[in-house]
N, C-alpha and C. Protein backbone atom coordinates (compact mmCIF):
# COMPACT_ATOMS: atom_id res chain seq x y z
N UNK A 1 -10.72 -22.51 1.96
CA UNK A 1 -11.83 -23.26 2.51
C UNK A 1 -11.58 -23.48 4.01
N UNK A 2 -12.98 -23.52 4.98
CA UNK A 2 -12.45 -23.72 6.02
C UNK A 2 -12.35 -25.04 6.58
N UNK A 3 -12.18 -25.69 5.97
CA UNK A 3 -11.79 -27.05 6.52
C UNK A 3 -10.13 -27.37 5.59
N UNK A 4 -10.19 -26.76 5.29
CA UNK A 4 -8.52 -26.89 4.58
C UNK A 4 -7.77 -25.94 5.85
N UNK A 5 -8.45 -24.73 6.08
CA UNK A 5 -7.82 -24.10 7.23
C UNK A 5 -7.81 -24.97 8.78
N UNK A 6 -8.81 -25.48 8.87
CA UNK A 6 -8.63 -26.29 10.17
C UNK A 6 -7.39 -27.28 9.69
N UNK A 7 -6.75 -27.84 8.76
CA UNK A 7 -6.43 -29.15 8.72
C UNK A 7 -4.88 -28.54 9.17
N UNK A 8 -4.57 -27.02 8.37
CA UNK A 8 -3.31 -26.62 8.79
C UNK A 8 -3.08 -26.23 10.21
N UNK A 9 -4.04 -25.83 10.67
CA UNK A 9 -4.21 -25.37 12.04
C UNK A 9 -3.80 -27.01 13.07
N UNK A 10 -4.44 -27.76 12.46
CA UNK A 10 -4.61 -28.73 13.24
C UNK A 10 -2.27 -29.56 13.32
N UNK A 11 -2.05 -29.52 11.92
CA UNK A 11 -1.00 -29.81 11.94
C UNK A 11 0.21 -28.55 12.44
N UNK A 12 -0.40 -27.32 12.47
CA UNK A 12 0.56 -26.46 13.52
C UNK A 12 0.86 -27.17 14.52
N UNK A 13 -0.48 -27.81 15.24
CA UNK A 13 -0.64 -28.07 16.77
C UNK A 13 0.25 -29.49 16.67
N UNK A 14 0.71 -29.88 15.77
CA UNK A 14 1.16 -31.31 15.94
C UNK A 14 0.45 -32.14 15.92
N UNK A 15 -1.29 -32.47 15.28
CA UNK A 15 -2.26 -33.31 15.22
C UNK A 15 -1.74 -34.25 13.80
N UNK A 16 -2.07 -35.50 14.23
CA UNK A 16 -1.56 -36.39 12.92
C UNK A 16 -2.58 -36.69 11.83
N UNK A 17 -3.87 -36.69 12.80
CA UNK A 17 -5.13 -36.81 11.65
C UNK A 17 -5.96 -35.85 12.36
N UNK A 18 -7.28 -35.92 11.03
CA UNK A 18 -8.64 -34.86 11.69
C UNK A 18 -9.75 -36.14 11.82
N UNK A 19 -10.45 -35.98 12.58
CA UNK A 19 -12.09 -36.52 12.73
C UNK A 19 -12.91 -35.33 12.76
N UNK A 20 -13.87 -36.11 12.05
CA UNK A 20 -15.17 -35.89 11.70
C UNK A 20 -16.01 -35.74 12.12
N UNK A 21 -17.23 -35.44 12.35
CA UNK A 21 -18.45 -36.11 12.33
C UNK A 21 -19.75 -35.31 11.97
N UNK A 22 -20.69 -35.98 11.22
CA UNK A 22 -22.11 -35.23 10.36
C UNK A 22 -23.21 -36.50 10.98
N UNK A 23 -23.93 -36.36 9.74
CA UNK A 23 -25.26 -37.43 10.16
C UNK A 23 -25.42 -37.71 8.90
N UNK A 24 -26.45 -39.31 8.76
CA UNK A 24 -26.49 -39.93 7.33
C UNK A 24 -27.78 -38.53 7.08
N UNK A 25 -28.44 -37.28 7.99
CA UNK A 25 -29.46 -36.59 7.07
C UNK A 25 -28.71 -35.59 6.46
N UNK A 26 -27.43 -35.33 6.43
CA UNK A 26 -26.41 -34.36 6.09
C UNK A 26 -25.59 -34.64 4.76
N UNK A 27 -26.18 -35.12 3.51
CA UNK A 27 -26.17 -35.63 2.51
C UNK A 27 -24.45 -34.82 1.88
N UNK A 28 -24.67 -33.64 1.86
CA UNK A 28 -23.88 -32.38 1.33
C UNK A 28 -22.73 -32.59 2.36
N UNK A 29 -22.71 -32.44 3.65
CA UNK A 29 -21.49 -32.60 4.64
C UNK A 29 -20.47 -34.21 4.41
N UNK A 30 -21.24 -34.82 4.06
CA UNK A 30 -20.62 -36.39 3.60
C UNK A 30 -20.32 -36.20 2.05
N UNK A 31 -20.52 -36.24 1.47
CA UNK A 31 -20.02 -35.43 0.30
C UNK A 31 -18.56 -34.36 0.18
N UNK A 32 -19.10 -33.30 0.69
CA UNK A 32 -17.95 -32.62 1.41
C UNK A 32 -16.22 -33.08 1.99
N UNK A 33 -16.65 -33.63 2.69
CA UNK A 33 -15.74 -34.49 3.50
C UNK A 33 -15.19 -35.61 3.07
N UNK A 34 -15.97 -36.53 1.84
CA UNK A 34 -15.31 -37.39 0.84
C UNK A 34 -14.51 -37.06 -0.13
N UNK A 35 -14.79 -35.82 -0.75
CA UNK A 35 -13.72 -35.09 -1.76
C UNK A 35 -13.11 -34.81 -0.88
N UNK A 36 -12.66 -34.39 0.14
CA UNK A 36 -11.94 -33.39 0.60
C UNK A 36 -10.80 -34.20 1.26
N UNK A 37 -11.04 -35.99 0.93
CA UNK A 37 -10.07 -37.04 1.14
C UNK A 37 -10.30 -38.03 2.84
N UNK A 38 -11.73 -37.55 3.46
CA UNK A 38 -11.35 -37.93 4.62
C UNK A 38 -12.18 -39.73 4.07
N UNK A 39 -11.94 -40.61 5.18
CA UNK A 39 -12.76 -41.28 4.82
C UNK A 39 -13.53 -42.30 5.91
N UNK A 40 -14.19 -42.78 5.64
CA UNK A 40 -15.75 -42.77 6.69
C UNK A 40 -15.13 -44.54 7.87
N UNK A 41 -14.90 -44.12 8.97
CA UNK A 41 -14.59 -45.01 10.12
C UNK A 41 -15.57 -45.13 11.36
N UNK A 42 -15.67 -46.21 11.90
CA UNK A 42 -16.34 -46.88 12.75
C UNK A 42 -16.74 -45.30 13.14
N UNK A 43 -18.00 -45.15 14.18
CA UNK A 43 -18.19 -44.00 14.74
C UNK A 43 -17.61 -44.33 16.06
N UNK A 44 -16.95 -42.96 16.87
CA UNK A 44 -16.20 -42.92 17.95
C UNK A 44 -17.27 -42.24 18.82
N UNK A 45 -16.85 -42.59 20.40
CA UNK A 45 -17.95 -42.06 21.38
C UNK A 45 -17.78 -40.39 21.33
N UNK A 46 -18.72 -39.58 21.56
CA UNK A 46 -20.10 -40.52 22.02
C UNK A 46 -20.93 -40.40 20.66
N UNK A 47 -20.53 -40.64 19.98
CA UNK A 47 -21.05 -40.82 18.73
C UNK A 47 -21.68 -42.71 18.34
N UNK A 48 -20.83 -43.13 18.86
CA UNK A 48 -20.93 -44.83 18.79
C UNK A 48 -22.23 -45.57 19.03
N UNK A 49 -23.01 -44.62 19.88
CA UNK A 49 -24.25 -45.24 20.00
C UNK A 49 -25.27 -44.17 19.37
N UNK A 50 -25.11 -43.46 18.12
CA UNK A 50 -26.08 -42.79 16.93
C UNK A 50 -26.27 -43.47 16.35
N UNK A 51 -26.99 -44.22 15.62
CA UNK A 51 -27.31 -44.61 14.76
C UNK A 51 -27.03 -43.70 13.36
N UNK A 52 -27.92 -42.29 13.81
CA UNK A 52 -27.67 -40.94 12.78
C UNK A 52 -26.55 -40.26 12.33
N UNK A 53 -25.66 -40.77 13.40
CA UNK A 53 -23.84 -40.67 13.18
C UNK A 53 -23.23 -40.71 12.13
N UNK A 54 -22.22 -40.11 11.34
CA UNK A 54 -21.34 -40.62 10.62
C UNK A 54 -20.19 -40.45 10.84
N UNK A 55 -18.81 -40.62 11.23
CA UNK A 55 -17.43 -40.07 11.41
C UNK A 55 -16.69 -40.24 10.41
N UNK A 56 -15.76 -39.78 9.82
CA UNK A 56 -14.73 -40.04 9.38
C UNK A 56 -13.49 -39.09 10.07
N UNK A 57 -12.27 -39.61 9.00
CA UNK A 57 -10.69 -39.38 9.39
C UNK A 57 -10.02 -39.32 8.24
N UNK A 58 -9.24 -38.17 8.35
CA UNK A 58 -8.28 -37.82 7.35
C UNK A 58 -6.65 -37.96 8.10
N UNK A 59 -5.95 -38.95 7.48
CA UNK A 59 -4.49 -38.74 7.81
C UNK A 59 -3.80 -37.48 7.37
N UNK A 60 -2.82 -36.50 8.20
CA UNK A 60 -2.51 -35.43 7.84
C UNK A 60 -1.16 -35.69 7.40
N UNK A 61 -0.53 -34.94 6.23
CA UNK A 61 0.48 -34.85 6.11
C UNK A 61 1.60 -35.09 7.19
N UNK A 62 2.60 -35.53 6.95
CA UNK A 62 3.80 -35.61 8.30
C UNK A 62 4.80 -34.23 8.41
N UNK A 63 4.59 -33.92 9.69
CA UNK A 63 5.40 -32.36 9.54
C UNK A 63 6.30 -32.29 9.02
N UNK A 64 6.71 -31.27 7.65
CA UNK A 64 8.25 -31.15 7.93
C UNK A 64 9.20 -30.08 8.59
N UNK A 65 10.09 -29.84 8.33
CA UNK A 65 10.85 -29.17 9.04
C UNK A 65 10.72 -27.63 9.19
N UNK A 66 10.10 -27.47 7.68
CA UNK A 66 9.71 -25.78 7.62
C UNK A 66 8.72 -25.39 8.75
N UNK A 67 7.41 -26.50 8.52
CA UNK A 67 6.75 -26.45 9.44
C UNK A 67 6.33 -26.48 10.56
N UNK A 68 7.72 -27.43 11.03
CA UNK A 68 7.63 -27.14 12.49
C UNK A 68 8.70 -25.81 13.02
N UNK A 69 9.48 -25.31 12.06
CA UNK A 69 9.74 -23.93 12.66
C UNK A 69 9.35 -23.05 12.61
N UNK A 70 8.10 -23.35 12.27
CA UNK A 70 6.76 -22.03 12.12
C UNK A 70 7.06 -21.51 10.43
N UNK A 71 7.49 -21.56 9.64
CA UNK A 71 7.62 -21.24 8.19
C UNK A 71 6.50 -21.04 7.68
């Protein structure tokens, strides 16, 4: 899936969490993104002043060692 691929990508780079963001007309993308463990936080700029906004955040696993030697 490609948001399972971004999440590894993201923890190659040393990222600790992922953000989000869809709209409350994006029924299926919020959905999506709730199974998939993230979960729904204040909206961040420039999102903060949408109303139509939604964000969430998934905490990523903590690297381990395989992973940070490229394994």
């Amino acid at each position: 899936m490609l948001l399972a691929e971004a999440e590894q990508l993201a923890l190659r780079l040393g990222s600790r969490s992922m953000l989000l963001e869809t709209g409350v007309r994006q029924p299926a993308a919020m959905r999506l993104y709730e199974r998939a463990g993230y979960r729904r936080i204040a909206n961040y700029p420039p999102h903060d002043q949408d109303p139509l906004s939604v964000c969430y955040e998934k905490a990523l696993p903590a690297r381990s060692s395989r992973v940070a030697a490229g394994e």
